[in-house]
N, C-alpha and C. Protein backbone atom coordinates (compact mmCIF):
# COMPACT_ATOMS: atom_id res chain seq x y z
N UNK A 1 29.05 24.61 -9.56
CA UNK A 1 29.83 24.50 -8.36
C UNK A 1 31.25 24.94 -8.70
N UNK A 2 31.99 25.98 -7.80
CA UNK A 2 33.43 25.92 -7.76
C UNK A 2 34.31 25.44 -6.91
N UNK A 3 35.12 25.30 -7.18
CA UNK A 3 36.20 24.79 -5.60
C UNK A 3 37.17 25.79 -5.91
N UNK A 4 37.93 26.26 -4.67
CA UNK A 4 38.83 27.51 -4.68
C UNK A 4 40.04 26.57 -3.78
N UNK A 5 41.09 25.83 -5.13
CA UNK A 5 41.95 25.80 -4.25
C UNK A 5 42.92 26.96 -3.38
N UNK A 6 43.37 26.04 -2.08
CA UNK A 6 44.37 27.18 -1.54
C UNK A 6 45.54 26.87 -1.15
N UNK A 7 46.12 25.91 -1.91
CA UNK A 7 47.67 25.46 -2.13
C UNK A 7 47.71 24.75 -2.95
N UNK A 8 48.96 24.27 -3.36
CA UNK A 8 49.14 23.58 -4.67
C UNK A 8 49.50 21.93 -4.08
N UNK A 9 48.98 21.43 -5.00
CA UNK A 9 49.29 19.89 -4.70
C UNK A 9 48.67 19.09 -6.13
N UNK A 10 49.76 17.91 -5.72
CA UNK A 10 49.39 17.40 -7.55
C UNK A 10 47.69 16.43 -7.07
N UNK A 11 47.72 16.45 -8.07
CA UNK A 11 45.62 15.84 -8.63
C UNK A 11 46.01 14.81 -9.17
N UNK A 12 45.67 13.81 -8.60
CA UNK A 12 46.08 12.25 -9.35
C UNK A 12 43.87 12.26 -9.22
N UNK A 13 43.20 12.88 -8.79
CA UNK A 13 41.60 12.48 -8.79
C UNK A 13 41.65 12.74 -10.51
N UNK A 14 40.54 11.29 -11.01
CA UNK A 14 39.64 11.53 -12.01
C UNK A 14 38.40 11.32 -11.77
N UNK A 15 37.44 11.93 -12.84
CA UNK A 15 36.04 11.56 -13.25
C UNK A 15 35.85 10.12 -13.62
N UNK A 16 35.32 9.28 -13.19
CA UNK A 16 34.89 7.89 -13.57
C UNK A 16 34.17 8.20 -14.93
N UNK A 17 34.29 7.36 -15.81
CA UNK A 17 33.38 7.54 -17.10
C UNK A 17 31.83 7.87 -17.10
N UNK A 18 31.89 6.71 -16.02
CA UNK A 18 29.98 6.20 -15.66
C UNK A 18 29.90 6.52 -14.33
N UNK A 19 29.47 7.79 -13.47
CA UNK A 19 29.28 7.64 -12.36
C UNK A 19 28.46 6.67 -11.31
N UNK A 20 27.24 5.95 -12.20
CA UNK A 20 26.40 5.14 -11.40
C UNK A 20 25.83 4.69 -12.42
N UNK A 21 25.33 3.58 -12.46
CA UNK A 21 24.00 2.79 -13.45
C UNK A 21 22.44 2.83 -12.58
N UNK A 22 21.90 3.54 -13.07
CA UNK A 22 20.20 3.57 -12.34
C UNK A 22 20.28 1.77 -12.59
N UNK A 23 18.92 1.54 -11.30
CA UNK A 23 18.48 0.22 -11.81
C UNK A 23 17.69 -0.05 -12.51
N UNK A 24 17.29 -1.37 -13.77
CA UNK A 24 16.37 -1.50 -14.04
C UNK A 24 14.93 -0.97 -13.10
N UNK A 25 13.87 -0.10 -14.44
CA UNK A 25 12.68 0.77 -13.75
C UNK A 25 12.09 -0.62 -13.54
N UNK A 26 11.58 -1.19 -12.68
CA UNK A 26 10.79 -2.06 -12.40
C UNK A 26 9.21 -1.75 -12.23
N UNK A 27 8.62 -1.42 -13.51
CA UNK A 27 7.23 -0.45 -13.42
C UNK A 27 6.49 -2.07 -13.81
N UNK A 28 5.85 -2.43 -13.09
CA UNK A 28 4.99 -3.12 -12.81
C UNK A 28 3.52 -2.97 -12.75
N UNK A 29 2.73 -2.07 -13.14
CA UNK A 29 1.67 -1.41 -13.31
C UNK A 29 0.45 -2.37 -12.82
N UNK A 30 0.79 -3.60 -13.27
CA UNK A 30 -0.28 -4.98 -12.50
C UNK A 30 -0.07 -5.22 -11.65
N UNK A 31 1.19 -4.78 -10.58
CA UNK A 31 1.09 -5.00 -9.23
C UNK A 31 0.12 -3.74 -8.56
N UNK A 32 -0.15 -2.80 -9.44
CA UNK A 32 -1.21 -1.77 -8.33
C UNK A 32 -2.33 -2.25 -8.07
N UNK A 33 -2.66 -2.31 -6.36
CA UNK A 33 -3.83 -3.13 -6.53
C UNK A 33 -5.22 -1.99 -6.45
N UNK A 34 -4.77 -1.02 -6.29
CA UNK A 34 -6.06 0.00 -6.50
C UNK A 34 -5.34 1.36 -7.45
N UNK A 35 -6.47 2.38 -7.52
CA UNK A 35 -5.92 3.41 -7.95
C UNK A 35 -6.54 4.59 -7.21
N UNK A 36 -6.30 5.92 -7.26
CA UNK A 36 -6.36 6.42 -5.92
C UNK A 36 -6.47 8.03 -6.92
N UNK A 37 -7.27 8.94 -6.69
CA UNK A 37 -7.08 9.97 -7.16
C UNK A 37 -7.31 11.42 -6.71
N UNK A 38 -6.36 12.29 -6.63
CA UNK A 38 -5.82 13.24 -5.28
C UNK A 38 -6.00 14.70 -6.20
N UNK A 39 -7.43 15.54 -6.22
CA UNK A 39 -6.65 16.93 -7.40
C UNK A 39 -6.46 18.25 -5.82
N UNK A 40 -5.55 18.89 -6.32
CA UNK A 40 -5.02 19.85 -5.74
C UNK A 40 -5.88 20.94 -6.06
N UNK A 41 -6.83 21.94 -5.37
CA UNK A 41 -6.92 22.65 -6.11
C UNK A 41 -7.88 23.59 -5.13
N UNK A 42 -7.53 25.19 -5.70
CA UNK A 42 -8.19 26.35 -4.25
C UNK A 42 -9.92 26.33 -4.65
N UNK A 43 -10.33 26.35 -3.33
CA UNK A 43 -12.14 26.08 -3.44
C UNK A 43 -12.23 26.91 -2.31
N UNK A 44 -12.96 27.81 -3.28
CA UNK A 44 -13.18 28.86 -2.43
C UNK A 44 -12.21 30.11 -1.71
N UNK A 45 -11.98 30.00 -0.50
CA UNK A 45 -10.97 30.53 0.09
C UNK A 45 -9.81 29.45 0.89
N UNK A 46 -9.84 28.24 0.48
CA UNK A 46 -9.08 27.55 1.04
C UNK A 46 -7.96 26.38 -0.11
N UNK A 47 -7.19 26.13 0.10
CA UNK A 47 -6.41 25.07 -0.59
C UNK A 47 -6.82 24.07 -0.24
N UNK A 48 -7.53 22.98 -1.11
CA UNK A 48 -7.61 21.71 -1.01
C UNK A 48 -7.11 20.57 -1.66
N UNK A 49 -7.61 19.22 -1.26
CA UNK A 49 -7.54 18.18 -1.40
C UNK A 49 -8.38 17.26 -1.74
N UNK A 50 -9.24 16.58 -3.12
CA UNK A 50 -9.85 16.53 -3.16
C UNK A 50 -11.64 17.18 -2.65
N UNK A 51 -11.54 18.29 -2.80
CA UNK A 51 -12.44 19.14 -2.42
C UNK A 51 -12.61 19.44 -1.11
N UNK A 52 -11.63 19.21 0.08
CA UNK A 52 -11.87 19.10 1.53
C UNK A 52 -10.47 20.03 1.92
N UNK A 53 -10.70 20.60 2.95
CA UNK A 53 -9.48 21.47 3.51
C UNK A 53 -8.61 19.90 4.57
N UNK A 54 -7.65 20.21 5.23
CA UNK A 54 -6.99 19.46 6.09
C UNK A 54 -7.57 18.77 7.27
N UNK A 55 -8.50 17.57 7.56
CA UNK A 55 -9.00 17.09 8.58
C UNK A 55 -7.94 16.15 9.44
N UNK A 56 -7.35 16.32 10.47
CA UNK A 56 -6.32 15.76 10.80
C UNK A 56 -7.13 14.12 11.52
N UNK A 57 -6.46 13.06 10.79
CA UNK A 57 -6.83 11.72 11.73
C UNK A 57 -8.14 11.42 10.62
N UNK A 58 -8.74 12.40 9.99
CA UNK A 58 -9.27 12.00 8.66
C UNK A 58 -8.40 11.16 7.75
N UNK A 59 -7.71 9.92 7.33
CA UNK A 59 -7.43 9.79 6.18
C UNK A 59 -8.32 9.64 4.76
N UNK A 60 -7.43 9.80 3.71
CA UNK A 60 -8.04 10.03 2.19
C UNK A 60 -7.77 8.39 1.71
N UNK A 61 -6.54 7.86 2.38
CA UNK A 61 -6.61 6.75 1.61
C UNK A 61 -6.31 5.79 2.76
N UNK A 62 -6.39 4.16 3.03
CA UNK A 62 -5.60 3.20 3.61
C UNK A 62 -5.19 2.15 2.72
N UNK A 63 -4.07 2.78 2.40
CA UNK A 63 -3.35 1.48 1.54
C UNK A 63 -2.90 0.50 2.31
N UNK A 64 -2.49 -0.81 1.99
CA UNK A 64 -1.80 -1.59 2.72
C UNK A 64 -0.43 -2.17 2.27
N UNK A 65 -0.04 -2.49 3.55
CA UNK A 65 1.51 -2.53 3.98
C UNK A 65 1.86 -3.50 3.06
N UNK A 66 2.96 -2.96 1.98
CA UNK A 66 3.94 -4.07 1.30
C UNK A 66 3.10 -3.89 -0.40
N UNK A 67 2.30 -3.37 0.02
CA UNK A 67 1.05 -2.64 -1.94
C UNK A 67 2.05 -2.20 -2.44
N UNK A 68 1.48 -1.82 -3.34
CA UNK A 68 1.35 -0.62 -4.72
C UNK A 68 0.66 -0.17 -4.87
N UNK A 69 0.13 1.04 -5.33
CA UNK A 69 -0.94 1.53 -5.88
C UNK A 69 -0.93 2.76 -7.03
N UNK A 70 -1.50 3.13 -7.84
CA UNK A 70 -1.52 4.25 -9.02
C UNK A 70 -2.34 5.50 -8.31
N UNK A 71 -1.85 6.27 -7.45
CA UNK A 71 -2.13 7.08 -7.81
C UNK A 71 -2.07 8.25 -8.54
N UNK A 72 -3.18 9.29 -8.89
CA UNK A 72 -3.48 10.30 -10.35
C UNK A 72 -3.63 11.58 -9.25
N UNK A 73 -2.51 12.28 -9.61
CA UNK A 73 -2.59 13.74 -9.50
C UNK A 73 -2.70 14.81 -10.10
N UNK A 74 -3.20 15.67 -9.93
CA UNK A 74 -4.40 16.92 -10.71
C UNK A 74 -4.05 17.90 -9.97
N UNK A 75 -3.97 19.30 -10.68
CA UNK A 75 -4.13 20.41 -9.72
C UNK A 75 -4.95 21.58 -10.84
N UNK A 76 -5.25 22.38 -10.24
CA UNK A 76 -5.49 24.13 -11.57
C UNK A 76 -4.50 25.17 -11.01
N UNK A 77 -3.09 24.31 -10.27
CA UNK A 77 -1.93 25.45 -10.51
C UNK A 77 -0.93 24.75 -9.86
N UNK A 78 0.57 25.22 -9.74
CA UNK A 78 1.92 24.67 -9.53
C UNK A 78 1.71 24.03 -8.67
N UNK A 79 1.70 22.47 -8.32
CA UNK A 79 1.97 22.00 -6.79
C UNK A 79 2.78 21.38 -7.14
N UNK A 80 3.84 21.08 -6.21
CA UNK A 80 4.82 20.12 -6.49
C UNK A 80 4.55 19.15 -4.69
N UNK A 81 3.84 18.09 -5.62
CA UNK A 81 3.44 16.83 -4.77
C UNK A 81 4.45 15.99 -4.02
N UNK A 82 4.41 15.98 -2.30
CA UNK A 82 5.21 15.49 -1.54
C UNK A 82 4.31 14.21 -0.66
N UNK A 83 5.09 13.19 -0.58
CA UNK A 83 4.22 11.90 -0.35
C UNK A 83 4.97 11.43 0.68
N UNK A 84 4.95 11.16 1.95
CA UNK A 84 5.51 10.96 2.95
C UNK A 84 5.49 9.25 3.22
N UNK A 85 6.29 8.76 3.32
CA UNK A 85 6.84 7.28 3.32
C UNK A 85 7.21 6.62 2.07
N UNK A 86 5.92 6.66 1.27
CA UNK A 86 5.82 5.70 0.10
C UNK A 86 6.90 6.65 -1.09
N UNK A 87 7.74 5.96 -1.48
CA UNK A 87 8.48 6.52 -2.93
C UNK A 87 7.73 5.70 -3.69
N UNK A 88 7.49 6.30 -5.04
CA UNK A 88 7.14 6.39 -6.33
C UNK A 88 7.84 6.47 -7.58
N UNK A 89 7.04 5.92 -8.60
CA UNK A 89 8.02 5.61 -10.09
C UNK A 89 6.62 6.92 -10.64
N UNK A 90 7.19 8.01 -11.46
CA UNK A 90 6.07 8.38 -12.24
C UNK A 90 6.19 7.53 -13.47
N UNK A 91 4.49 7.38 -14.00
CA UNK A 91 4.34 6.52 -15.23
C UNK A 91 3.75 7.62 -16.26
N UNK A 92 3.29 8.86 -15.98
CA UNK A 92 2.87 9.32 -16.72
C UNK A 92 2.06 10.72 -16.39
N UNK A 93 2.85 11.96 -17.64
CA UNK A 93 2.12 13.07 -17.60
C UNK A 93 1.38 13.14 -18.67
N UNK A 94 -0.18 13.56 -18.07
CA UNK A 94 -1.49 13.91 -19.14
C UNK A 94 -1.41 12.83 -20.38
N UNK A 95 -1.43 11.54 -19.39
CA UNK A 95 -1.59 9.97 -20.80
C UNK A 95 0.08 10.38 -21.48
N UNK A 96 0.58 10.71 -21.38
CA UNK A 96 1.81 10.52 -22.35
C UNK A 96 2.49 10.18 -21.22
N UNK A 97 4.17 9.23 -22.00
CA UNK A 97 5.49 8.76 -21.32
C UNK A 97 5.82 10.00 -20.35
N UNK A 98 6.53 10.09 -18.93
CA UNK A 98 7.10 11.07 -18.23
C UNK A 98 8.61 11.02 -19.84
N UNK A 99 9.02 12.65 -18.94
CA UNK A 99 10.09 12.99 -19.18
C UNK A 99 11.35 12.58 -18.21
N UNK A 100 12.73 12.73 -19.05
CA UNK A 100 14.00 11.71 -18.68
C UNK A 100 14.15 12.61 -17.26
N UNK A 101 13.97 13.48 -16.72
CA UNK A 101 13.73 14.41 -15.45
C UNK A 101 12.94 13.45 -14.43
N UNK A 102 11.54 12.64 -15.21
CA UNK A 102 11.18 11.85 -14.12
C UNK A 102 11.54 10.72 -13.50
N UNK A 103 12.51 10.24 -13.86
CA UNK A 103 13.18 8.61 -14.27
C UNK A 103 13.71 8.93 -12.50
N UNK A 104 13.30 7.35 -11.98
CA UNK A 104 13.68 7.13 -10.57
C UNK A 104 13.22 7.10 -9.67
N UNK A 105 13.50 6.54 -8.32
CA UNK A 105 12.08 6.60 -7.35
C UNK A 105 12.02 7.73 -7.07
N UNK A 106 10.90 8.57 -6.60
CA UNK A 106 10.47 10.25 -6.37
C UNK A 106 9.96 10.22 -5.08
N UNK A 107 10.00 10.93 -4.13
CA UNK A 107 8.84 11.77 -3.09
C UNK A 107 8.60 12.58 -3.70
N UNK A 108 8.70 13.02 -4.40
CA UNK A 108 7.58 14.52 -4.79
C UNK A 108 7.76 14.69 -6.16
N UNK A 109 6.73 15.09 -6.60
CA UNK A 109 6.35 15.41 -8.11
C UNK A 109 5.63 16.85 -8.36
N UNK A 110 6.46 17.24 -9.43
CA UNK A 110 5.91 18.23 -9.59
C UNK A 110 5.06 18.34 -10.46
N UNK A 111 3.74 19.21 -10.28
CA UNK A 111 2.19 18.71 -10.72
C UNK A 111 2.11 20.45 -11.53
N UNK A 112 2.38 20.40 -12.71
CA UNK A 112 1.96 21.46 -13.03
C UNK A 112 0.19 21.86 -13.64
N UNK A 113 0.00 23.36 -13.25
CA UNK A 113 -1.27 23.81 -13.67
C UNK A 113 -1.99 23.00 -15.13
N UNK A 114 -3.11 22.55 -14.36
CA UNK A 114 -4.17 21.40 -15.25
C UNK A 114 -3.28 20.03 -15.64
N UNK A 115 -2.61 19.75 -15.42
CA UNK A 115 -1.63 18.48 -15.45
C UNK A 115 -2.20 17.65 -14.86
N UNK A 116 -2.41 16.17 -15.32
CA UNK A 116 -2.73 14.78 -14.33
C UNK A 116 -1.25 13.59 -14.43
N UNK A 117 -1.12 13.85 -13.15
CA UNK A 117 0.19 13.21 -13.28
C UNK A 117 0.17 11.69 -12.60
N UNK A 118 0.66 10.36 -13.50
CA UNK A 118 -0.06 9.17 -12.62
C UNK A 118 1.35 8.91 -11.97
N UNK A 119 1.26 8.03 -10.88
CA UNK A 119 2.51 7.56 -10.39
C UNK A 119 2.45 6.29 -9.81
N UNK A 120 3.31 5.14 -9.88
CA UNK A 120 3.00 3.72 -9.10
C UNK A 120 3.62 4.37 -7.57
N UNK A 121 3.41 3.98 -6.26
CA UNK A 121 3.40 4.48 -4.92
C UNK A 121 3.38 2.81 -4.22
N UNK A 122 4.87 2.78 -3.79
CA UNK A 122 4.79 1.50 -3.13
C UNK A 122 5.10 2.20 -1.38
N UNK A 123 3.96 0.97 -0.84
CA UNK A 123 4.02 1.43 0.88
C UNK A 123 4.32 0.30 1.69
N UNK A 124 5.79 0.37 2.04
CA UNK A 124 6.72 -0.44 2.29
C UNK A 124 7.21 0.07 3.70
N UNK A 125 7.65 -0.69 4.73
CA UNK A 125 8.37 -0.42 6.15
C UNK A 125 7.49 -0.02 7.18
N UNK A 126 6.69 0.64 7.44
CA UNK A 126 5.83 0.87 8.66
C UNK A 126 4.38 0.99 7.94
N UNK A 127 3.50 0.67 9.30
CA UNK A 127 2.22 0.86 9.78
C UNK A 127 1.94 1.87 10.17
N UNK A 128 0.86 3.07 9.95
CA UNK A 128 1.05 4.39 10.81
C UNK A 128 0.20 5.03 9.85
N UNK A 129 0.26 6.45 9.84
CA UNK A 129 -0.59 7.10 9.95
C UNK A 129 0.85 8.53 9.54
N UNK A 130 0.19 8.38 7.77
CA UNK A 130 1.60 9.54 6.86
C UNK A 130 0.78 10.45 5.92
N UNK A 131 1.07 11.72 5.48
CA UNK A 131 0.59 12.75 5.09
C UNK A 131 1.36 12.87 3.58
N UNK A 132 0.31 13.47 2.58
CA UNK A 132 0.46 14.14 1.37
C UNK A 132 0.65 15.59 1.26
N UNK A 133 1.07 15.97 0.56
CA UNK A 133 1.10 17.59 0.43
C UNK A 133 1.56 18.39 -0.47
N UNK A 134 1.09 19.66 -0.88
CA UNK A 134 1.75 20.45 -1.90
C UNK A 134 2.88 21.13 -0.51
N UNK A 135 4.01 20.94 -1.08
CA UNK A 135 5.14 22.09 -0.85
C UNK A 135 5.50 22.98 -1.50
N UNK A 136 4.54 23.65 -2.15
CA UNK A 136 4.56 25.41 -1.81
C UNK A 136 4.34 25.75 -0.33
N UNK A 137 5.61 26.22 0.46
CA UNK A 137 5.40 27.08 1.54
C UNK A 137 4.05 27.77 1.31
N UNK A 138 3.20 28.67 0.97
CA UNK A 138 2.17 29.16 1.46
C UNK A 138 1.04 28.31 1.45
N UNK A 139 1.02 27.04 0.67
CA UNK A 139 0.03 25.84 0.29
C UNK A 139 0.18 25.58 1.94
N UNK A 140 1.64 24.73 2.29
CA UNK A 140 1.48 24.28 3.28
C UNK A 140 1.00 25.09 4.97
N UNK A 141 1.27 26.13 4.66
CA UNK A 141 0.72 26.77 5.47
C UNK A 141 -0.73 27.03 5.86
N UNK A 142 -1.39 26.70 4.87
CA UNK A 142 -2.64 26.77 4.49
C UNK A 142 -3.39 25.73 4.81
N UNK A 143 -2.44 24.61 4.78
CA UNK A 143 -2.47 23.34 5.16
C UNK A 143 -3.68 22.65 4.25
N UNK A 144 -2.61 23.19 2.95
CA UNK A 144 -2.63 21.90 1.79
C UNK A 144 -2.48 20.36 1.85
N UNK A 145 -3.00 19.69 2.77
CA UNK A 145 -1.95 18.80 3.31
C UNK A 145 -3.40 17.25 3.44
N UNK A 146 -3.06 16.30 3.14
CA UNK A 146 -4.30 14.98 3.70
C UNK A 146 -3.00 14.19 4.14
N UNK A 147 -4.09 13.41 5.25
CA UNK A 147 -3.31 12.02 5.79
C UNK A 147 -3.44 10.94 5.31
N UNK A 148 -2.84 9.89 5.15
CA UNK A 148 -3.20 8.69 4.85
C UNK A 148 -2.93 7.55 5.37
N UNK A 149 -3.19 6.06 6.33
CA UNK A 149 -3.12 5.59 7.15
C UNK A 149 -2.58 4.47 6.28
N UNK A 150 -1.39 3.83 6.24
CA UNK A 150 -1.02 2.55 5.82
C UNK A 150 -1.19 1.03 6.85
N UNK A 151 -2.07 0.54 6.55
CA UNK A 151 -2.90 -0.19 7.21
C UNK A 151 -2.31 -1.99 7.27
């Protein structure tokens, strides 16, 4: 980033040492009460979701309101996984610790080719009826996409 000043004036602004303290990760792994598993991946001529193209009002999962749950994401190429309501802690790429990149709650993860990526997914604030998805623009177009009903 630049800034272009365009007059002069004195700078009494500093940098704080510590801009913010993350909070303790509160990864709780025994609060998931199920586990849930989602692979991304083209079948045939279509982008799917667990082996199914986009059935709208189909959901894949009904978690319930105020859970947790683990779900495991899979693909056989780039998706970067978008989860609509529920934020997530990732716990783990392909059985090993995430990287310091994953640290924090997430909507979306990026799922690289043959990667299983696990994540805790808490579904908190509404009742309804919310969608998963790869955001690759042409995925979603394709309508890479499942619903899932928080119950």
């Amino acid at each position: 980033m630049r800034f272009v000043v365009a007059r002069r004036a004195p700078d009494d602004s500093a940098v704080p040492r510590v801009l913010s303290r993350a909070a303790a990760r509160p990864v709780d792994v025994g609060a998931a009460v199920a586990t849930r598993r989602f692979d991304f991946r083209r079948a045939q001529t279509a982008w799917t979701i667990n082996g199914r193209p986009y059935r709208p009002g189909v959901p894949l999962a009904r978690p319930r309101l105020g859970t947790a749950e683990i779900w495991r994401f899979s693909s056989d190429f780039h998706h970067p996984v978008h989860v609509h309501l529920a934020h997530f802690l990732v716990l783990a790429r392909n059985g090993r610790p995430p990287a310091a990149t994953d640290g924090g709650w997430k909507d979306t993860v990026d799922v690289r080719p043959y990667e299983v990526v696990d994540v805790l997914a808490r579904f908190a604030g509404h009742r309804g009826r919310y969608m998963l998805h790869c955001h690759n623009l042409e995925h979603e177009d394709m309508a890479m996409m499942a619903d899932f009903d928080v119950v």
